[in-house]
PDB file of N, CA and C in Angstrom:
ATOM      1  N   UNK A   1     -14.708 -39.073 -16.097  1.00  0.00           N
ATOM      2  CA  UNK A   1     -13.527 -38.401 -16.595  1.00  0.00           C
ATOM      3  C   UNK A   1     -13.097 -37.360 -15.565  1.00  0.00           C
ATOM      4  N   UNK A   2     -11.973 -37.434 -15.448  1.00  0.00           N
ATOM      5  CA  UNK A   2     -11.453 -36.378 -14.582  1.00  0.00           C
ATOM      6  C   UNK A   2     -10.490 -35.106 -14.883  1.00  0.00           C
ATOM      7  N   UNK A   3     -10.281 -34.303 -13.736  1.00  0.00           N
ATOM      8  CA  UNK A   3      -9.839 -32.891 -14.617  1.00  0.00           C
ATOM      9  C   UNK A   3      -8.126 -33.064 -14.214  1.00  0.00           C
ATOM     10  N   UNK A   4      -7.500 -32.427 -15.182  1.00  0.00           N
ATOM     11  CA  UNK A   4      -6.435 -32.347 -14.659  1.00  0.00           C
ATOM     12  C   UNK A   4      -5.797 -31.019 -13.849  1.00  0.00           C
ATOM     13  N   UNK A   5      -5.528 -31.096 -12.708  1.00  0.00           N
ATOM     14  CA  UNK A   5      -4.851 -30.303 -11.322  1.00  0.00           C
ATOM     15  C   UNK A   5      -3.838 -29.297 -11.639  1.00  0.00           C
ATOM     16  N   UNK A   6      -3.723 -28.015 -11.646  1.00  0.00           N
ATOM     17  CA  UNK A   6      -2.398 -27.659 -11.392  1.00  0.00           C
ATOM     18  C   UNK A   6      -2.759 -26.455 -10.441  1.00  0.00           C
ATOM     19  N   UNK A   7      -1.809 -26.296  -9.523  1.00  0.00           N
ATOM     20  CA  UNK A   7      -1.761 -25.663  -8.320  1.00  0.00           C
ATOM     21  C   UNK A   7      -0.600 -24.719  -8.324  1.00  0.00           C
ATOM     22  N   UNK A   8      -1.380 -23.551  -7.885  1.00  0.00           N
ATOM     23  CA  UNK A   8      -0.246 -22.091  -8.629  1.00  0.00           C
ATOM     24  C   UNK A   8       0.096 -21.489  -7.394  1.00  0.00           C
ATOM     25  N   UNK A   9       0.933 -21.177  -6.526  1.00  0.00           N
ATOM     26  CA  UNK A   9       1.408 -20.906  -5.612  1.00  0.00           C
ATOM     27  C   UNK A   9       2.637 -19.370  -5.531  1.00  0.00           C
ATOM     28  N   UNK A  10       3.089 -19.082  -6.678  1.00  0.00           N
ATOM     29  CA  UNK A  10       4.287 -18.375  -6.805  1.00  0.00           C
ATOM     30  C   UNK A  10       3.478 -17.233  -8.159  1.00  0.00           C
ATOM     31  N   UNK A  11       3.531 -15.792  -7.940  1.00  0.00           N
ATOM     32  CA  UNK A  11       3.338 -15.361  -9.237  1.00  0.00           C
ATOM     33  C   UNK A  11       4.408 -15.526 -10.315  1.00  0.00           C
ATOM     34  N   UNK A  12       5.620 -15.725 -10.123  1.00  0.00           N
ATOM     35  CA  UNK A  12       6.476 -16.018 -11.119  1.00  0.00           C
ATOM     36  C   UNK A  12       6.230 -16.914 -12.159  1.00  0.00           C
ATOM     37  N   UNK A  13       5.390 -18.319 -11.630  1.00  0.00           N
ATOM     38  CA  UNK A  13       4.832 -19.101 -12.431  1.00  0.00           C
ATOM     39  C   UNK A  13       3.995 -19.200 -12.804  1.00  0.00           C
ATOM     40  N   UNK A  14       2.931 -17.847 -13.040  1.00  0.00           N
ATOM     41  CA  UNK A  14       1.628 -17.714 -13.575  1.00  0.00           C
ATOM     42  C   UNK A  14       1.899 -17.793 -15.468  1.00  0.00           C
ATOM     43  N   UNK A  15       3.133 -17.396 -15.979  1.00  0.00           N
ATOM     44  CA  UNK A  15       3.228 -17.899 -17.356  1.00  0.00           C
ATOM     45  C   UNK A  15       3.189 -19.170 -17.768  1.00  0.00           C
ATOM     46  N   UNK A  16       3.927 -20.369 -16.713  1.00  0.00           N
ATOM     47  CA  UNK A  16       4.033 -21.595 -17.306  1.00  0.00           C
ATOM     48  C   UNK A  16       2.792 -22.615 -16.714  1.00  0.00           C
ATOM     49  N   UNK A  17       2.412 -21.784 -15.579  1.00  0.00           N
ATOM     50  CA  UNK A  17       1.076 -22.663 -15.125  1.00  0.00           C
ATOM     51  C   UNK A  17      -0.386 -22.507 -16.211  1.00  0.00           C
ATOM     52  N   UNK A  18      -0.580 -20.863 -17.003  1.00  0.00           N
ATOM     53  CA  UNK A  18      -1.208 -20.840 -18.120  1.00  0.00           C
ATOM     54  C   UNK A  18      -0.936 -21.652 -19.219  1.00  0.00           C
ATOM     55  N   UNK A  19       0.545 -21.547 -19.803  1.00  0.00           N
ATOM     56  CA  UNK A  19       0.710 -22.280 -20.792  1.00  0.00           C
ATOM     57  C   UNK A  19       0.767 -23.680 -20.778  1.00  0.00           C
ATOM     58  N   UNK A  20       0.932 -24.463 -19.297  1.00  0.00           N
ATOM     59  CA  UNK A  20       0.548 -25.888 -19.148  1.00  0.00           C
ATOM     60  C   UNK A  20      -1.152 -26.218 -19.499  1.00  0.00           C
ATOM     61  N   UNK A  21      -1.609 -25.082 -18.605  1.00  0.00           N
ATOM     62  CA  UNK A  21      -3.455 -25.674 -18.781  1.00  0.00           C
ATOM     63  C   UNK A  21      -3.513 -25.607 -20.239  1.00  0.00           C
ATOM     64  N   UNK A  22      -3.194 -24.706 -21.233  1.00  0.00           N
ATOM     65  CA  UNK A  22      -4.050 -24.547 -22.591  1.00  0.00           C
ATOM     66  C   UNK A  22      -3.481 -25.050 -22.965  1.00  0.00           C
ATOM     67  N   UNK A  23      -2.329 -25.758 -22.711  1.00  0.00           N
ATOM     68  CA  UNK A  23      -1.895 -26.739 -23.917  1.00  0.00           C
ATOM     69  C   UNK A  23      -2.269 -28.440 -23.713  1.00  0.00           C
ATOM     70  N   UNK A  24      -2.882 -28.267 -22.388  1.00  0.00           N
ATOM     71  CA  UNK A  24      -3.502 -29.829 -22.325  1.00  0.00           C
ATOM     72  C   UNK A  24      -4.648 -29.870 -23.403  1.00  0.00           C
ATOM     73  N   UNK A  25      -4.427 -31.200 -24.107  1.00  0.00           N
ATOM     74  CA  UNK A  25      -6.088 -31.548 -24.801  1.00  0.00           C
ATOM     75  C   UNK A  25      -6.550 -32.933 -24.453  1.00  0.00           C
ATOM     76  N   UNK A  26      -6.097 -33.375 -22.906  1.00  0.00           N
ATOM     77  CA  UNK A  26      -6.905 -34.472 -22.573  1.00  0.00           C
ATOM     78  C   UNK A  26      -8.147 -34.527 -21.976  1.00  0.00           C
ATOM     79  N   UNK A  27      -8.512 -33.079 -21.700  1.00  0.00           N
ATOM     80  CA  UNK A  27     -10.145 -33.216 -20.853  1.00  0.00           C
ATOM     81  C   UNK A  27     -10.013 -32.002 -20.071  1.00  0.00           C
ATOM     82  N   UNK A  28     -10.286 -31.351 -19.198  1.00  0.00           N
ATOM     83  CA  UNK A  28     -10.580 -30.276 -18.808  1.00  0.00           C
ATOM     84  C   UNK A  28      -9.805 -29.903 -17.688  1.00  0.00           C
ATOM     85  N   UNK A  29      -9.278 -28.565 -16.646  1.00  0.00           N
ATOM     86  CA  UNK A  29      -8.089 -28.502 -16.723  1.00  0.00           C
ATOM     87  C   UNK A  29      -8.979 -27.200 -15.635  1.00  0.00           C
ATOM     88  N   UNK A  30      -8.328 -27.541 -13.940  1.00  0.00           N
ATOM     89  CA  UNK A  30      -8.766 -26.623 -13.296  1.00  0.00           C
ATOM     90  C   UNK A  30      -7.374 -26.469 -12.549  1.00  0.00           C
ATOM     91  N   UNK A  31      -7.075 -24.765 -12.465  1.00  0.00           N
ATOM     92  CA  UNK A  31      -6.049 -24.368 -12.111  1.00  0.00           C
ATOM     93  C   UNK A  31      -6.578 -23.470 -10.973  1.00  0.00           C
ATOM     94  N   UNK A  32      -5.854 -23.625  -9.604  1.00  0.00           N
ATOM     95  CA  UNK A  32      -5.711 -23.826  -8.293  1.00  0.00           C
ATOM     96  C   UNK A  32      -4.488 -22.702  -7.720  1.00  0.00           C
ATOM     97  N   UNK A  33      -5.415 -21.071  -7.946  1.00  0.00           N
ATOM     98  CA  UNK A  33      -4.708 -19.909  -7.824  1.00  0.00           C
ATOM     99  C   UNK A  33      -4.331 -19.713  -6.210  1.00  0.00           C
ATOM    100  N   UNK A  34      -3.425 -19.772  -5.267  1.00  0.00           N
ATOM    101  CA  UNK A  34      -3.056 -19.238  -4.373  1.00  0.00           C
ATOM    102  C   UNK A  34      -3.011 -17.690  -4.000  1.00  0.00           C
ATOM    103  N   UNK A  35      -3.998 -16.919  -3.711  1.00  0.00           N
ATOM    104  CA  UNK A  35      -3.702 -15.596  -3.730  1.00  0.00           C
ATOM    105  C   UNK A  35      -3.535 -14.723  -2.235  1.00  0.00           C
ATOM    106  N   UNK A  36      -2.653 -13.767  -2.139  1.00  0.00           N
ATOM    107  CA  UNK A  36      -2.948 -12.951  -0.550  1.00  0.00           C
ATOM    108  C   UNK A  36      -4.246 -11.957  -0.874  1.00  0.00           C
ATOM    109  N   UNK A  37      -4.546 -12.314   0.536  1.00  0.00           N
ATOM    110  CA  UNK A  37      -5.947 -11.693   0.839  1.00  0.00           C
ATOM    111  C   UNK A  37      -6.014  -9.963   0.623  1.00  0.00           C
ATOM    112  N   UNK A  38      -5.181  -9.678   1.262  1.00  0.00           N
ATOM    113  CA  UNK A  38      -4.509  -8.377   1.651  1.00  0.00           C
ATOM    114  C   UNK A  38      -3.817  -7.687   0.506  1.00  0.00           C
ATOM    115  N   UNK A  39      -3.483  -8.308  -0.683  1.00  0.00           N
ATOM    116  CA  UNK A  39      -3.200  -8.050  -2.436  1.00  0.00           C
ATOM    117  C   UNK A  39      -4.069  -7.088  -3.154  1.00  0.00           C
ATOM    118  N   UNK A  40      -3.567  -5.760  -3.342  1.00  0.00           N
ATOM    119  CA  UNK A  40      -4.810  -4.551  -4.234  1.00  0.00           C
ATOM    120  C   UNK A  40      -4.693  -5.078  -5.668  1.00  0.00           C
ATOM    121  N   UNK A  41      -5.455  -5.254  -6.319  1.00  0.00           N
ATOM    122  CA  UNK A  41      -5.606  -5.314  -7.882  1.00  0.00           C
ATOM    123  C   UNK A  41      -6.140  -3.712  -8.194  1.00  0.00           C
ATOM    124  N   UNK A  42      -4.930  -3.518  -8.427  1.00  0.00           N
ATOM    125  CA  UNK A  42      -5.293  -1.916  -9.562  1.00  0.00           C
ATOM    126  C   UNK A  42      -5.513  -2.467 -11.087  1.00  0.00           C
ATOM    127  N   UNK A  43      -6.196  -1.580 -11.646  1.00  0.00           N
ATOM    128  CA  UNK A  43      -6.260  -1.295 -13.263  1.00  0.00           C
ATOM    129  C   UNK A  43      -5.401  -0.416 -13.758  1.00  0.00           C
ATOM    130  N   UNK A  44      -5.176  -0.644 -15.120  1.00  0.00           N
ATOM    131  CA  UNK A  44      -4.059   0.213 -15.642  1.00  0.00           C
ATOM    132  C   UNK A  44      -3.816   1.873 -15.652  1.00  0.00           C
ATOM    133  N   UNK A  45      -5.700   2.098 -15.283  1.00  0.00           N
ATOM    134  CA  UNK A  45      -5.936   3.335 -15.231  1.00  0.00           C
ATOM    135  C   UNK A  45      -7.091   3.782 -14.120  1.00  0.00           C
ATOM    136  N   UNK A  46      -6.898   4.247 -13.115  1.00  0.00           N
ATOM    137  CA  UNK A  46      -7.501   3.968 -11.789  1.00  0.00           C
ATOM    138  C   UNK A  46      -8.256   5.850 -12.299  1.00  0.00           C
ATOM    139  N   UNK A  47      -9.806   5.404 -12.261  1.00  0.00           N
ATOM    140  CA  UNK A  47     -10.592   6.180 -12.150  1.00  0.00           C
ATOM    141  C   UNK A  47     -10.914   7.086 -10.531  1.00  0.00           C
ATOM    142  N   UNK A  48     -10.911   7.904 -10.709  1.00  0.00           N
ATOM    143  CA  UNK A  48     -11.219   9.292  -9.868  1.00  0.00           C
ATOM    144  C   UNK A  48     -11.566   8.739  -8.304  1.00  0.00           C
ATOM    145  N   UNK A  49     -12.871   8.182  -8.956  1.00  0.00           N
ATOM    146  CA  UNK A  49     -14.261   7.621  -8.045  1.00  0.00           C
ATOM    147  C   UNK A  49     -13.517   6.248  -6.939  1.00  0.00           C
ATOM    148  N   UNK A  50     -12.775   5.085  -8.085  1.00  0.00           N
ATOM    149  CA  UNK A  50     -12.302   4.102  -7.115  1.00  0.00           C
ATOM    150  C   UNK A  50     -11.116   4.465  -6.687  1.00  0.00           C
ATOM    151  N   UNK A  51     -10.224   6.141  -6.640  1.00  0.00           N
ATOM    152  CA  UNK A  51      -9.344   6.203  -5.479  1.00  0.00           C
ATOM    153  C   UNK A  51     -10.014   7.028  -4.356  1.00  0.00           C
ATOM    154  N   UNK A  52     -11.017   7.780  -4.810  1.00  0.00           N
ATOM    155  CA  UNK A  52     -11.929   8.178  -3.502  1.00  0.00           C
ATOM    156  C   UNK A  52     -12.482   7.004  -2.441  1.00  0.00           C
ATOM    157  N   UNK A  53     -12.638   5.999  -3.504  1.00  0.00           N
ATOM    158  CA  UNK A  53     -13.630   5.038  -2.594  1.00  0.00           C
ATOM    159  C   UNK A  53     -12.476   4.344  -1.778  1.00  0.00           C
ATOM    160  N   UNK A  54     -11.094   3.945  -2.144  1.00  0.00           N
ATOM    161  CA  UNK A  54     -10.089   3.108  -1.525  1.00  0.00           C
ATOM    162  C   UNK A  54      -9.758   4.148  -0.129  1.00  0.00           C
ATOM    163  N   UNK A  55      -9.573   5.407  -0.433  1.00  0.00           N
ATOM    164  CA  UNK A  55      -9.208   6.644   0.619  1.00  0.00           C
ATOM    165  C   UNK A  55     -10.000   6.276   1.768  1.00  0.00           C
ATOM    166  N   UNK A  56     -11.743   6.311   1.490  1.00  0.00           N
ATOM    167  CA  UNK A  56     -12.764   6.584   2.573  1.00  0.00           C
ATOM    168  C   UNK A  56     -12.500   5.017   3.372  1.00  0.00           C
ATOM    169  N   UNK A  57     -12.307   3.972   2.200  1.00  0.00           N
ATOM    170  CA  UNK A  57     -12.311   2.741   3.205  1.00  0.00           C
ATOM    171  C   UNK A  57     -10.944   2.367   4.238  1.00  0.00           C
ATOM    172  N   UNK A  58     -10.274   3.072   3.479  1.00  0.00           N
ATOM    173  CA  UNK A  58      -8.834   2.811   4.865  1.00  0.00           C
ATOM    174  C   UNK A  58      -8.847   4.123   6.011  1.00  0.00           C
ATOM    175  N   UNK A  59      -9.874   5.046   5.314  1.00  0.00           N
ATOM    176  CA  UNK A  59      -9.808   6.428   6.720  1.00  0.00           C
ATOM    177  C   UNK A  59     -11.010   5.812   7.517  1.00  0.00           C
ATOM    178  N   UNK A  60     -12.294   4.944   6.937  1.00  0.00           N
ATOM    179  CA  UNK A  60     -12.773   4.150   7.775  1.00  0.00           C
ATOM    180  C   UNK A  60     -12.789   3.551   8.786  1.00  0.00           C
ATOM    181  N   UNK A  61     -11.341   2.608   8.461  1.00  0.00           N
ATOM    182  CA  UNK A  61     -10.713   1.265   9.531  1.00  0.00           C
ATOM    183  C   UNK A  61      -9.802   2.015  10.171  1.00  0.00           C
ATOM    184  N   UNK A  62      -9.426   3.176   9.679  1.00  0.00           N
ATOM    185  CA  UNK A  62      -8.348   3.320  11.064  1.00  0.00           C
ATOM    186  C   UNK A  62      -9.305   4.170  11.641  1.00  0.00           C
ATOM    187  N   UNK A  63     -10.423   5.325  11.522  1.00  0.00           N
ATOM    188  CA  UNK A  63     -11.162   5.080  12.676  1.00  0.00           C
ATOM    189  C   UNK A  63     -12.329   4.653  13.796  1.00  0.00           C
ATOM    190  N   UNK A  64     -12.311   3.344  12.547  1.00  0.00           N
ATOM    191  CA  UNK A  64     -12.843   2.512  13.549  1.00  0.00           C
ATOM    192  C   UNK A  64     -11.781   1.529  14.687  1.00  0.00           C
ATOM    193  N   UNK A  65     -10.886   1.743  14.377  1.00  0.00           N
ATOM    194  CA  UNK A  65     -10.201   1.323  15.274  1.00  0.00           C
ATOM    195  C   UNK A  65      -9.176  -0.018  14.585  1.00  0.00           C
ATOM    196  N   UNK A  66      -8.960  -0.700  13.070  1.00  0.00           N
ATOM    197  CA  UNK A  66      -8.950  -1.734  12.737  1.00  0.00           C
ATOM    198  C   UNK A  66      -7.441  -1.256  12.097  1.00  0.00           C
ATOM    199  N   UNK A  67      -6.605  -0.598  12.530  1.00  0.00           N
ATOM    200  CA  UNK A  67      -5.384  -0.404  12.327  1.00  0.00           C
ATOM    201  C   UNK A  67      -4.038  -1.632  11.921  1.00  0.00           C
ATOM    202  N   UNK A  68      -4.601  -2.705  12.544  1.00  0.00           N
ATOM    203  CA  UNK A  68      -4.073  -3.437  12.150  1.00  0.00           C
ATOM    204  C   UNK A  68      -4.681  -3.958  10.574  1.00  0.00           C
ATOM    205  N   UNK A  69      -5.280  -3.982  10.505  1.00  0.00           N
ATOM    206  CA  UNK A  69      -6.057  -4.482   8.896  1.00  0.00           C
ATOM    207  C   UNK A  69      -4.780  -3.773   8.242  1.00  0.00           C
ATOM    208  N   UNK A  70      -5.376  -2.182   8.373  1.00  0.00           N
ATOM    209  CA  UNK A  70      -4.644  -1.444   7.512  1.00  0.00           C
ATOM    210  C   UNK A  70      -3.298  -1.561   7.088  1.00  0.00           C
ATOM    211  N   UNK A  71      -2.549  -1.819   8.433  1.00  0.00           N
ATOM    212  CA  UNK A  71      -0.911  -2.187   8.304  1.00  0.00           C
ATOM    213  C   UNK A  71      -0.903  -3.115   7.523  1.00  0.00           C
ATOM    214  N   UNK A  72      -1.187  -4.308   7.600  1.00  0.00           N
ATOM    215  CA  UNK A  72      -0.928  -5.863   6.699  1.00  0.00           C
ATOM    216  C   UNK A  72      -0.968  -5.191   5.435  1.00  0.00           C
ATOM    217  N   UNK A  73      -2.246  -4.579   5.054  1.00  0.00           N
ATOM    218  CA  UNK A  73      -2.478  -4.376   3.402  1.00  0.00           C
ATOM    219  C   UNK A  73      -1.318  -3.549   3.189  1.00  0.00           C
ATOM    220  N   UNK A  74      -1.009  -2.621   3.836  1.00  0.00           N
ATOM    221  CA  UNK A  74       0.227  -1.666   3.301  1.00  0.00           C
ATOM    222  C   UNK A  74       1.564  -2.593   3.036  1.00  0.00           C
ATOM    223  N   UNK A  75       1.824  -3.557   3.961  1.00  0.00           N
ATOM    224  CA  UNK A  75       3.191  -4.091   4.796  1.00  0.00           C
ATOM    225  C   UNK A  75       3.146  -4.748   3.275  1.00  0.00           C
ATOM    226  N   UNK A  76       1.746  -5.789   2.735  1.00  0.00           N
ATOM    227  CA  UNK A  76       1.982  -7.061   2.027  1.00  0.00           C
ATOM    228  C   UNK A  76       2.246  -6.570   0.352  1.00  0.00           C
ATOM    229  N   UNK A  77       1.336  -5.097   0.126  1.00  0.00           N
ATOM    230  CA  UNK A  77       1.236  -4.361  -0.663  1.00  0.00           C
ATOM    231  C   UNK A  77       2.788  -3.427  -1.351  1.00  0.00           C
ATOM    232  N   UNK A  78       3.825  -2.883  -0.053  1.00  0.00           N
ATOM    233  CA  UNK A  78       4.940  -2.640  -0.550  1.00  0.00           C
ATOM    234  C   UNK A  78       5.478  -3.734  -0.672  1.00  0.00           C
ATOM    235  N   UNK A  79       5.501  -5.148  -0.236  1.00  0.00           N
ATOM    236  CA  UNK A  79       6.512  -6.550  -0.796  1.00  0.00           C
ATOM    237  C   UNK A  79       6.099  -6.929  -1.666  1.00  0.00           C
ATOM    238  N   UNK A  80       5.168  -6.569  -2.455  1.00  0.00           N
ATOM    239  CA  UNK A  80       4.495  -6.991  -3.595  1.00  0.00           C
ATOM    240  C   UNK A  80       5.126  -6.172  -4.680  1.00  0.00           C
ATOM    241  N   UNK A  81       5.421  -4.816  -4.430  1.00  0.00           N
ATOM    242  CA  UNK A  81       5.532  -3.630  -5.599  1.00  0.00           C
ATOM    243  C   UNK A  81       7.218  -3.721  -5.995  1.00  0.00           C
TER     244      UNK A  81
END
């Protein structure tokens, strides 16, 4: 038996790509998230501790020298917001 495919590419279609998988009832149902690497997942309520910890890791890379890292996450992070 095999699973049925759906491949998610766009966040716009994260409503109808959910409501396709759970409404299949032919057998099992693996959905195929496309995500950017460089994408922050905040919580609704960002504790103390994990904006200290996000601070130290980007004052980290820029001086270690990895400035470019840093740019992408910012660059991909405001086209996201």
């Amino acid at each position: 038996m095999g699973a049925k495919g759906i491949r998610l590419e766009e966040p716009a279609d994260v409503k109808d790509a959910l409501a396709e998988a759970l409404s299949y009832k032919d057998g099992p149902v693996v959905l195929d998230a496309i995500v950017d690497p460089f994408a922050l997942s905040l919580p609704s309520h960002l504790p103390f501790h994990s904006a200290k910890g996000y601070t130290l890791s980007m004052a980290r890379q820029v001086l270690s020298g990895r400035m470019d890292s840093v740019i992408k996450t910012i660059e991909r992070n405001v086209r996201l917001a």
